[in-house]
N, C-alpha and C. Protein backbone atom coordinates (compact mmCIF):
# COMPACT_ATOMS: atom_id res chain seq x y z
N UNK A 1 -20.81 -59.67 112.88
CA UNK A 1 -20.99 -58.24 112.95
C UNK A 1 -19.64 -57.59 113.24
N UNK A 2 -19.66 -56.29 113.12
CA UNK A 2 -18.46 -55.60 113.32
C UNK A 2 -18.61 -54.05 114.09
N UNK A 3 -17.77 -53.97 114.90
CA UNK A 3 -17.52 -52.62 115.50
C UNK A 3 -16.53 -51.57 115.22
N UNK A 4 -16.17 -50.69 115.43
CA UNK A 4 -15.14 -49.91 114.62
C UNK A 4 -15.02 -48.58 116.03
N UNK A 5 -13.46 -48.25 116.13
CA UNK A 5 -13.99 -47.02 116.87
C UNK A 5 -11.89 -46.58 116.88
N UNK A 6 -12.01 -46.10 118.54
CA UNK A 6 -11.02 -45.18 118.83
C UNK A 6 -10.76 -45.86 120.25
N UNK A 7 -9.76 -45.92 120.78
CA UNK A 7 -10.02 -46.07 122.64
C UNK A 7 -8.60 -45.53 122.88
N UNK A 8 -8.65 -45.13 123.87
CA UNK A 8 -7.50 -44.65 124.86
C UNK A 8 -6.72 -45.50 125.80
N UNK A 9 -5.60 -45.44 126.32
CA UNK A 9 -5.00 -46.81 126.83
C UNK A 9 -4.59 -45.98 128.35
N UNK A 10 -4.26 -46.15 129.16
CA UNK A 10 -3.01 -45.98 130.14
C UNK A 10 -2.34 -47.42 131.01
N UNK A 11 -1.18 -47.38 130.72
CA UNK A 11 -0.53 -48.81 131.16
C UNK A 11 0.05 -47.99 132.72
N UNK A 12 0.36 -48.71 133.91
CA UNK A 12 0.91 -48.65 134.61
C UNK A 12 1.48 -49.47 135.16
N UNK A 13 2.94 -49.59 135.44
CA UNK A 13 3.75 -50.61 136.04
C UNK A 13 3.14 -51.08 137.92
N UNK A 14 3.11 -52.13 137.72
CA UNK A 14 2.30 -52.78 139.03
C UNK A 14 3.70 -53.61 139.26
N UNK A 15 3.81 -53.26 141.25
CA UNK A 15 5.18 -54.55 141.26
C UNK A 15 4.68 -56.05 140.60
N UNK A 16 6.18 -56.50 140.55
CA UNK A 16 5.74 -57.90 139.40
C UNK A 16 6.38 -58.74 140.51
N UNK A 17 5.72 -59.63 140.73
CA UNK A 17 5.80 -61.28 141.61
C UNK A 17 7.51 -61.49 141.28
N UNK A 18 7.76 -61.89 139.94
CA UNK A 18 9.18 -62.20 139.57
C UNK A 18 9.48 -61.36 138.53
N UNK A 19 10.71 -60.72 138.79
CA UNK A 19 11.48 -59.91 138.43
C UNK A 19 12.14 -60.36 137.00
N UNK A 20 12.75 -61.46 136.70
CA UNK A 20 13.13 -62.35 135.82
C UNK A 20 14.43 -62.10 135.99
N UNK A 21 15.57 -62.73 135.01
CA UNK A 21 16.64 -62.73 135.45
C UNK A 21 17.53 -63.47 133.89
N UNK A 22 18.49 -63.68 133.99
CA UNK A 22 19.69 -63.77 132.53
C UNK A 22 19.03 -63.22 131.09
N UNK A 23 19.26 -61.71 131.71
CA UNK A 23 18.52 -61.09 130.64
C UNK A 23 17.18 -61.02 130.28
N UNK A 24 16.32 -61.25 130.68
CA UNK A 24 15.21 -60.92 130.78
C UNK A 24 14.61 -60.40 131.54
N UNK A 25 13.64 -59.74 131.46
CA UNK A 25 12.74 -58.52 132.50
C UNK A 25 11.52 -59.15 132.34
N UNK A 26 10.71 -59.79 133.38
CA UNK A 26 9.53 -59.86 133.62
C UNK A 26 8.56 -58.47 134.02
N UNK A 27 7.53 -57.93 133.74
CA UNK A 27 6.65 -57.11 134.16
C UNK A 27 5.24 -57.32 134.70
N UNK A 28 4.69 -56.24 135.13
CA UNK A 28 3.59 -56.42 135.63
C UNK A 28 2.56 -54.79 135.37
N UNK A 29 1.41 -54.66 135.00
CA UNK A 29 1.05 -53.49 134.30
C UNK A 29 -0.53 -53.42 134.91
N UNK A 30 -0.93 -52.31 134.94
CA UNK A 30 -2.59 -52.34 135.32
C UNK A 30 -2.82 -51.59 133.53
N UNK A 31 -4.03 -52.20 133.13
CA UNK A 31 -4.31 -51.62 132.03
C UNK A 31 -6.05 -51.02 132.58
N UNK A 32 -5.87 -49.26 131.71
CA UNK A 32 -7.46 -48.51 131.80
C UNK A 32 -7.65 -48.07 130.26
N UNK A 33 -8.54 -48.49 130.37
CA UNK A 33 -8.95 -47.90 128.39
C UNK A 33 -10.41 -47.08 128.67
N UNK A 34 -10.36 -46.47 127.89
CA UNK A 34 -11.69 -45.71 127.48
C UNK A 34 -12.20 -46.00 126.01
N UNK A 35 -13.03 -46.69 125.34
CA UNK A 35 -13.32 -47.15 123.96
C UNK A 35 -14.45 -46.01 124.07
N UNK A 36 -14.33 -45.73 122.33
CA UNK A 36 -15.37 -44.68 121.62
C UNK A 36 -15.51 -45.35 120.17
N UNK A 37 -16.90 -44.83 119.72
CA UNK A 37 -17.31 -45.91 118.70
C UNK A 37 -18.08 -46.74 118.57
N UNK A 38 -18.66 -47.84 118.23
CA UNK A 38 -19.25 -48.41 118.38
C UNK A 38 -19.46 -49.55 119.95
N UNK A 39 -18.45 -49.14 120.05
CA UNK A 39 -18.31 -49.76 121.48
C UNK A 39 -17.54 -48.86 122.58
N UNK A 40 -18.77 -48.26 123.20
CA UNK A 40 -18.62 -47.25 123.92
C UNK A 40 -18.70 -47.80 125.64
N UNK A 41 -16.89 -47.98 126.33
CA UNK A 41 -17.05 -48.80 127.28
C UNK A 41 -15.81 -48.21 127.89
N UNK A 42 -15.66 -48.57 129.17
CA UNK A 42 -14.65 -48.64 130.21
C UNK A 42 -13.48 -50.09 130.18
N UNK A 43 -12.61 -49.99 130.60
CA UNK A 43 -11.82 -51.46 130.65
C UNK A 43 -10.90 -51.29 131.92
N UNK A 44 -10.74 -52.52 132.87
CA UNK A 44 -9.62 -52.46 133.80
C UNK A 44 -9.03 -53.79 133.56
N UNK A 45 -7.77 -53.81 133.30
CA UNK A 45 -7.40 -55.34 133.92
C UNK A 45 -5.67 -55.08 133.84
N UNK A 46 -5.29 -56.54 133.83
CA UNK A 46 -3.92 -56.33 134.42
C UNK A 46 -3.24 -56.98 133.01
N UNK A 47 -1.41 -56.84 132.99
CA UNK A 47 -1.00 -57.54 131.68
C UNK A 47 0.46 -57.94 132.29
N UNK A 48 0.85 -59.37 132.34
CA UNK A 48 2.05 -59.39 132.21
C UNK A 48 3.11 -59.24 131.06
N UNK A 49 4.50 -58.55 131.06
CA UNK A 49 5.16 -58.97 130.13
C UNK A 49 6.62 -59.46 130.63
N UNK A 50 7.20 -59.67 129.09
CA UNK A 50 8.51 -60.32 129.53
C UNK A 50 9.57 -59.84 127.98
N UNK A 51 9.99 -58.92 128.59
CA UNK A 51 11.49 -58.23 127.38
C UNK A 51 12.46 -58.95 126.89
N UNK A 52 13.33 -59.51 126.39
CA UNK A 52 14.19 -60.15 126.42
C UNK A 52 15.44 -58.97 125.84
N UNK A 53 17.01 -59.77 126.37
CA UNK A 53 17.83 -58.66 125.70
C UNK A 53 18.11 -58.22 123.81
N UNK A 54 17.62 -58.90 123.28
CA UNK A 54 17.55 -58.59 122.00
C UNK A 54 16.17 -57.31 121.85
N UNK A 55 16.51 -56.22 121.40
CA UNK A 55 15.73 -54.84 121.14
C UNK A 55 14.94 -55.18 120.38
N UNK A 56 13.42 -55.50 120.99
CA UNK A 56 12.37 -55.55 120.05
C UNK A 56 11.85 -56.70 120.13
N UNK A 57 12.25 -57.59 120.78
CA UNK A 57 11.53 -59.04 121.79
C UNK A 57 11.10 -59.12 122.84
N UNK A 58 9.61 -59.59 122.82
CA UNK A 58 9.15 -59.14 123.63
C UNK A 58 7.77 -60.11 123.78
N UNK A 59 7.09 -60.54 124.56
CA UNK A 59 5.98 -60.97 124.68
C UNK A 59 4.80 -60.61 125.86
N UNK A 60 3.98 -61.02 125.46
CA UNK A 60 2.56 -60.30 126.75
C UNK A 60 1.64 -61.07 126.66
N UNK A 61 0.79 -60.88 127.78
CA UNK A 61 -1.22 -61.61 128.09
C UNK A 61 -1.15 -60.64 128.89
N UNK A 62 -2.65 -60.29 128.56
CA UNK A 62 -3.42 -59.54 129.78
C UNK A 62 -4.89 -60.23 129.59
N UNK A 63 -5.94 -59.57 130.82
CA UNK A 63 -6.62 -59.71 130.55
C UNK A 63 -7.07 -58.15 131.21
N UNK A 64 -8.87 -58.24 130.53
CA UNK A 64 -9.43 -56.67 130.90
C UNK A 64 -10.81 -57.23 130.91
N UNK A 65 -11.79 -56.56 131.99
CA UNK A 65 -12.66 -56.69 131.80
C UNK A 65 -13.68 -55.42 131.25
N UNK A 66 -14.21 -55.03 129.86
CA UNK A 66 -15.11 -54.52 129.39
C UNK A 66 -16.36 -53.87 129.80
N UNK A 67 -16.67 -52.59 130.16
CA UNK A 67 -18.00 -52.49 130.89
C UNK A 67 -18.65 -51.13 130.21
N UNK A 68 -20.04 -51.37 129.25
CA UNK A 68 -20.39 -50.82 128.44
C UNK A 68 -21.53 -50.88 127.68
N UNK A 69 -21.56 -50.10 126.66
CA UNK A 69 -22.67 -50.52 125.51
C UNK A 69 -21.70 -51.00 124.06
N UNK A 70 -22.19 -52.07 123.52
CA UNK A 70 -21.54 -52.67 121.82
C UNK A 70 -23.39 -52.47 121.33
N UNK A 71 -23.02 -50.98 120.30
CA UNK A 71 -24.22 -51.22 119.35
C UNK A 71 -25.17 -50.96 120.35
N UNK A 72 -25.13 -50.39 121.38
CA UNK A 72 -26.03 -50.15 121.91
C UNK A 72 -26.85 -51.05 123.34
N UNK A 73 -26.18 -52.22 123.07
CA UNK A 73 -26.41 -53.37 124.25
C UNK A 73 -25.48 -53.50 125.22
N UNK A 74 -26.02 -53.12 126.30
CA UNK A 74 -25.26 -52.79 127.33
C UNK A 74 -24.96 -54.41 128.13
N UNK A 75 -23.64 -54.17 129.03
CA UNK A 75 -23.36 -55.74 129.59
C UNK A 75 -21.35 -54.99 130.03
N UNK A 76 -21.12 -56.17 130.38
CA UNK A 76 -19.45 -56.63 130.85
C UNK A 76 -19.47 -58.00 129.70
N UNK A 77 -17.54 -57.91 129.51
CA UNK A 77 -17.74 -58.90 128.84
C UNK A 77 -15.76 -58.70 129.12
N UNK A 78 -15.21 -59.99 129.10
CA UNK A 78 -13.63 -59.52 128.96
C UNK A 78 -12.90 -60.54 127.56
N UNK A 79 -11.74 -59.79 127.95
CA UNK A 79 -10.94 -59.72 126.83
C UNK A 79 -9.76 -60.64 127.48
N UNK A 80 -9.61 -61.66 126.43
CA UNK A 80 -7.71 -61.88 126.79
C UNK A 80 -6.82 -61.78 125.67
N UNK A 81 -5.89 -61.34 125.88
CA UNK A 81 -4.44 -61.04 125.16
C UNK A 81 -3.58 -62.00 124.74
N UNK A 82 -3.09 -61.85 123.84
CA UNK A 82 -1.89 -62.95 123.58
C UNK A 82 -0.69 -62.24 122.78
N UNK A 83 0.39 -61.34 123.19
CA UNK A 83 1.33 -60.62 122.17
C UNK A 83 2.36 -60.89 121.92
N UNK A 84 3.12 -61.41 121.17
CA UNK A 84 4.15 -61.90 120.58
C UNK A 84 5.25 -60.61 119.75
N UNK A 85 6.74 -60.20 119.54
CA UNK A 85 6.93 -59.48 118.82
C UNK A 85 7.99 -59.40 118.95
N UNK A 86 9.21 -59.41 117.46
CA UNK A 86 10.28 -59.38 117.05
C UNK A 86 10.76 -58.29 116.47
N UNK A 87 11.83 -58.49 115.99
CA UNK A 87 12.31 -57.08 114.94
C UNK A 87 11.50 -57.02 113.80
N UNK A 88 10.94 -58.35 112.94
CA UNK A 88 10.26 -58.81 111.90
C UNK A 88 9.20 -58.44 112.07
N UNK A 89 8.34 -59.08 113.00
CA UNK A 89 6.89 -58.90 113.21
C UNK A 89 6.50 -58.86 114.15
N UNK A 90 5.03 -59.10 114.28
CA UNK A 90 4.04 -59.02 115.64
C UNK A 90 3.10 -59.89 115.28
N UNK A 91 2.50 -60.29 116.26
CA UNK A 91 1.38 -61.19 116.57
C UNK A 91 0.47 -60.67 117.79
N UNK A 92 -0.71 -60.13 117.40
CA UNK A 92 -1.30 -60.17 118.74
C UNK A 92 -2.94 -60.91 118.59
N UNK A 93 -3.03 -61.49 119.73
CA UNK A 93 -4.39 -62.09 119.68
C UNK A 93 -5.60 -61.16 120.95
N UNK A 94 -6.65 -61.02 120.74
CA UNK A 94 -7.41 -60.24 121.69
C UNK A 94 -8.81 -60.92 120.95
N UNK A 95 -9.29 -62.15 122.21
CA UNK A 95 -10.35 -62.84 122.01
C UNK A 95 -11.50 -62.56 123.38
N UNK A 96 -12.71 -62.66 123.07
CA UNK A 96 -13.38 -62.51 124.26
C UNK A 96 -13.60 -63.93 125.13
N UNK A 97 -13.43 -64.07 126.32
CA UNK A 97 -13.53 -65.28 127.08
C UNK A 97 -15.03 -65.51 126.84
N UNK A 98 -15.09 -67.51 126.75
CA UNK A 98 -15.71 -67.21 126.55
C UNK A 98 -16.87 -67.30 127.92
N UNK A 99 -18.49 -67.32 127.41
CA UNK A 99 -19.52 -67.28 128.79
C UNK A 99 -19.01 -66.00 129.69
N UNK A 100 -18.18 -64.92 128.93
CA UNK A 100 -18.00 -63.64 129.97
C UNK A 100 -19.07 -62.58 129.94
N UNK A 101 -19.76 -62.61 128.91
CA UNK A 101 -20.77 -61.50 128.79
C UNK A 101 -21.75 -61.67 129.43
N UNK A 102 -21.97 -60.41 129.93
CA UNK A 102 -23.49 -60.34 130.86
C UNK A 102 -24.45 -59.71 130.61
N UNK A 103 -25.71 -59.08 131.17
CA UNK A 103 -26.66 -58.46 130.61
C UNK A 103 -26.67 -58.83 129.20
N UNK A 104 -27.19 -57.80 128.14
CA UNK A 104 -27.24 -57.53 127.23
C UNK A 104 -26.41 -58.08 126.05
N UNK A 105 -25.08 -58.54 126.99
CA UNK A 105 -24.01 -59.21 126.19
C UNK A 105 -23.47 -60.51 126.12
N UNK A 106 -24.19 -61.29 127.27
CA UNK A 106 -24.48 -62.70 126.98
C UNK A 106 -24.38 -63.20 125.89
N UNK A 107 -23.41 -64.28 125.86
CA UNK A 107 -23.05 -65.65 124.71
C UNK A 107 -22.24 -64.61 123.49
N UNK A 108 -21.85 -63.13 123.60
CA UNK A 108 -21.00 -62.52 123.23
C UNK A 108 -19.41 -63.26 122.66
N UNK A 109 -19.09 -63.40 121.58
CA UNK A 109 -18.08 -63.94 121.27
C UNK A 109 -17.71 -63.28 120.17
N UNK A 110 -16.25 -63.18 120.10
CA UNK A 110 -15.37 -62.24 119.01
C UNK A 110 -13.98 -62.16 119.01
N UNK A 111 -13.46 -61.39 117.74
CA UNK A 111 -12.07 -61.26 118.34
C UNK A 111 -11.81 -59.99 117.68
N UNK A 112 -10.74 -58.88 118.20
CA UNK A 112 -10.22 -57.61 118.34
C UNK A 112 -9.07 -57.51 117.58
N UNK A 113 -9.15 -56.62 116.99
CA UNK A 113 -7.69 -56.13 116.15
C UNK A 113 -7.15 -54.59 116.65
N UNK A 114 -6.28 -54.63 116.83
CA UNK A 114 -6.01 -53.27 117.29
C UNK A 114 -4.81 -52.92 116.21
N UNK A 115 -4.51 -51.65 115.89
CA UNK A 115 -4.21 -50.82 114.94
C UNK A 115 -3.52 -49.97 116.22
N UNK A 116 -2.28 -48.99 115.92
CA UNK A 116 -1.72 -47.80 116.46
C UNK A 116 -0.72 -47.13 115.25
N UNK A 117 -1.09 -46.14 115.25
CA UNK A 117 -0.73 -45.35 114.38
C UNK A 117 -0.64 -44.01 114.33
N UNK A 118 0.74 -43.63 114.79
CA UNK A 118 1.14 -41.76 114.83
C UNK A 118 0.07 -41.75 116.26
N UNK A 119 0.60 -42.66 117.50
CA UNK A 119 -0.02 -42.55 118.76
C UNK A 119 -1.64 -42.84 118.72
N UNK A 120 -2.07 -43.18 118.20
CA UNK A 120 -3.64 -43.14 118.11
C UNK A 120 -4.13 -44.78 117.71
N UNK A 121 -4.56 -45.06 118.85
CA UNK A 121 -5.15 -46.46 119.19
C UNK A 121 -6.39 -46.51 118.31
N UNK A 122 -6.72 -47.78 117.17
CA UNK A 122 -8.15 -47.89 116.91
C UNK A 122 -8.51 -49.51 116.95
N UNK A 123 -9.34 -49.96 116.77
CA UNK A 123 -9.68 -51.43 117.20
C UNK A 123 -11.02 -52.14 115.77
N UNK A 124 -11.15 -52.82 115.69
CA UNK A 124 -11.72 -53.80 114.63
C UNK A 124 -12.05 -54.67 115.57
N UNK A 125 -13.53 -54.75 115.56
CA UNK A 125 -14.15 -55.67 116.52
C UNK A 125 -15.18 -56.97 116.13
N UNK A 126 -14.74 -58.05 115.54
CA UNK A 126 -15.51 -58.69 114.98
C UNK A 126 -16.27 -59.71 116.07
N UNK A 127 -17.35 -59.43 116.05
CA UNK A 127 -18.16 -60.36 117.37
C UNK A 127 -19.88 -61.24 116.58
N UNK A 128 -20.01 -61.93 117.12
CA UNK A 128 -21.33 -62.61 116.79
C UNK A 128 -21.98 -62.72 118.49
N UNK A 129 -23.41 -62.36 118.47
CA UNK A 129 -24.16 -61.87 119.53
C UNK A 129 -25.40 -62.42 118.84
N UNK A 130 -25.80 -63.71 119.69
CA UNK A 130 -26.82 -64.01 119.32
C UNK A 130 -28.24 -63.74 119.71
């Protein structure tokens, strides 16, 4: 099955454990989303990253936990991250853990595409819900 929508992001810098060091910047971020669309939900979780001195290298994980209706079935369910990204390209992975869904969203499994474009976050949600 598939979901389709819009969500809103706000990142905030959280102190980071290690700072990093010969050119690199370790981070630390609280992530809040608001999803609209077919998956109409709340999100909190946290994301580390790590910059390197070349402009445009860069990598990340977060995780978030989901709290909402997909399609109408309400539950929690989370998300983990995997972001990779060069001058060339990007890689990002956004899979649901799995056994995270509850209520309604139990045995919930999928994976997320996110899109940004002229500031405007949208997401591709491919999940199987048995």
């Amino acid at each position: 099955m598939q979901a389709t929508g819009e969500f809103e992001v706000n990142l905030q810098p959280l102190e980071a454990y290690a700072p990093g060091s010969d050119g690199v910047s370790l981070g630390r971020m609280s992530i809040n989303k608001t999803f609209q669309g077919d998956l109409a939900a709340i999100s909190i979780g946290e994301m580390l990253t790590a910059m390197t001195a070349v402009e445009g290298a860069a990598g990340y994980v977060a995780i978030e936990q989901v709290s909402g209706t997909l399609r109408g079935k309400r539950g929690t369910f989370v998300l983990q991250h995997f972001g990779i990204m060069n001058a060339r390209e990007s890689r990002l992975v956004l899979e649901v853990v799995p056994d995270s869904g509850t209520a309604e969203l139990t045995n919930l499994a999928g994976r997320m595409t996110i899109h940004v474009e002229h500031g405007k976050h949208t997401y591709i949600f491919e999940y199987e819900l048995p």
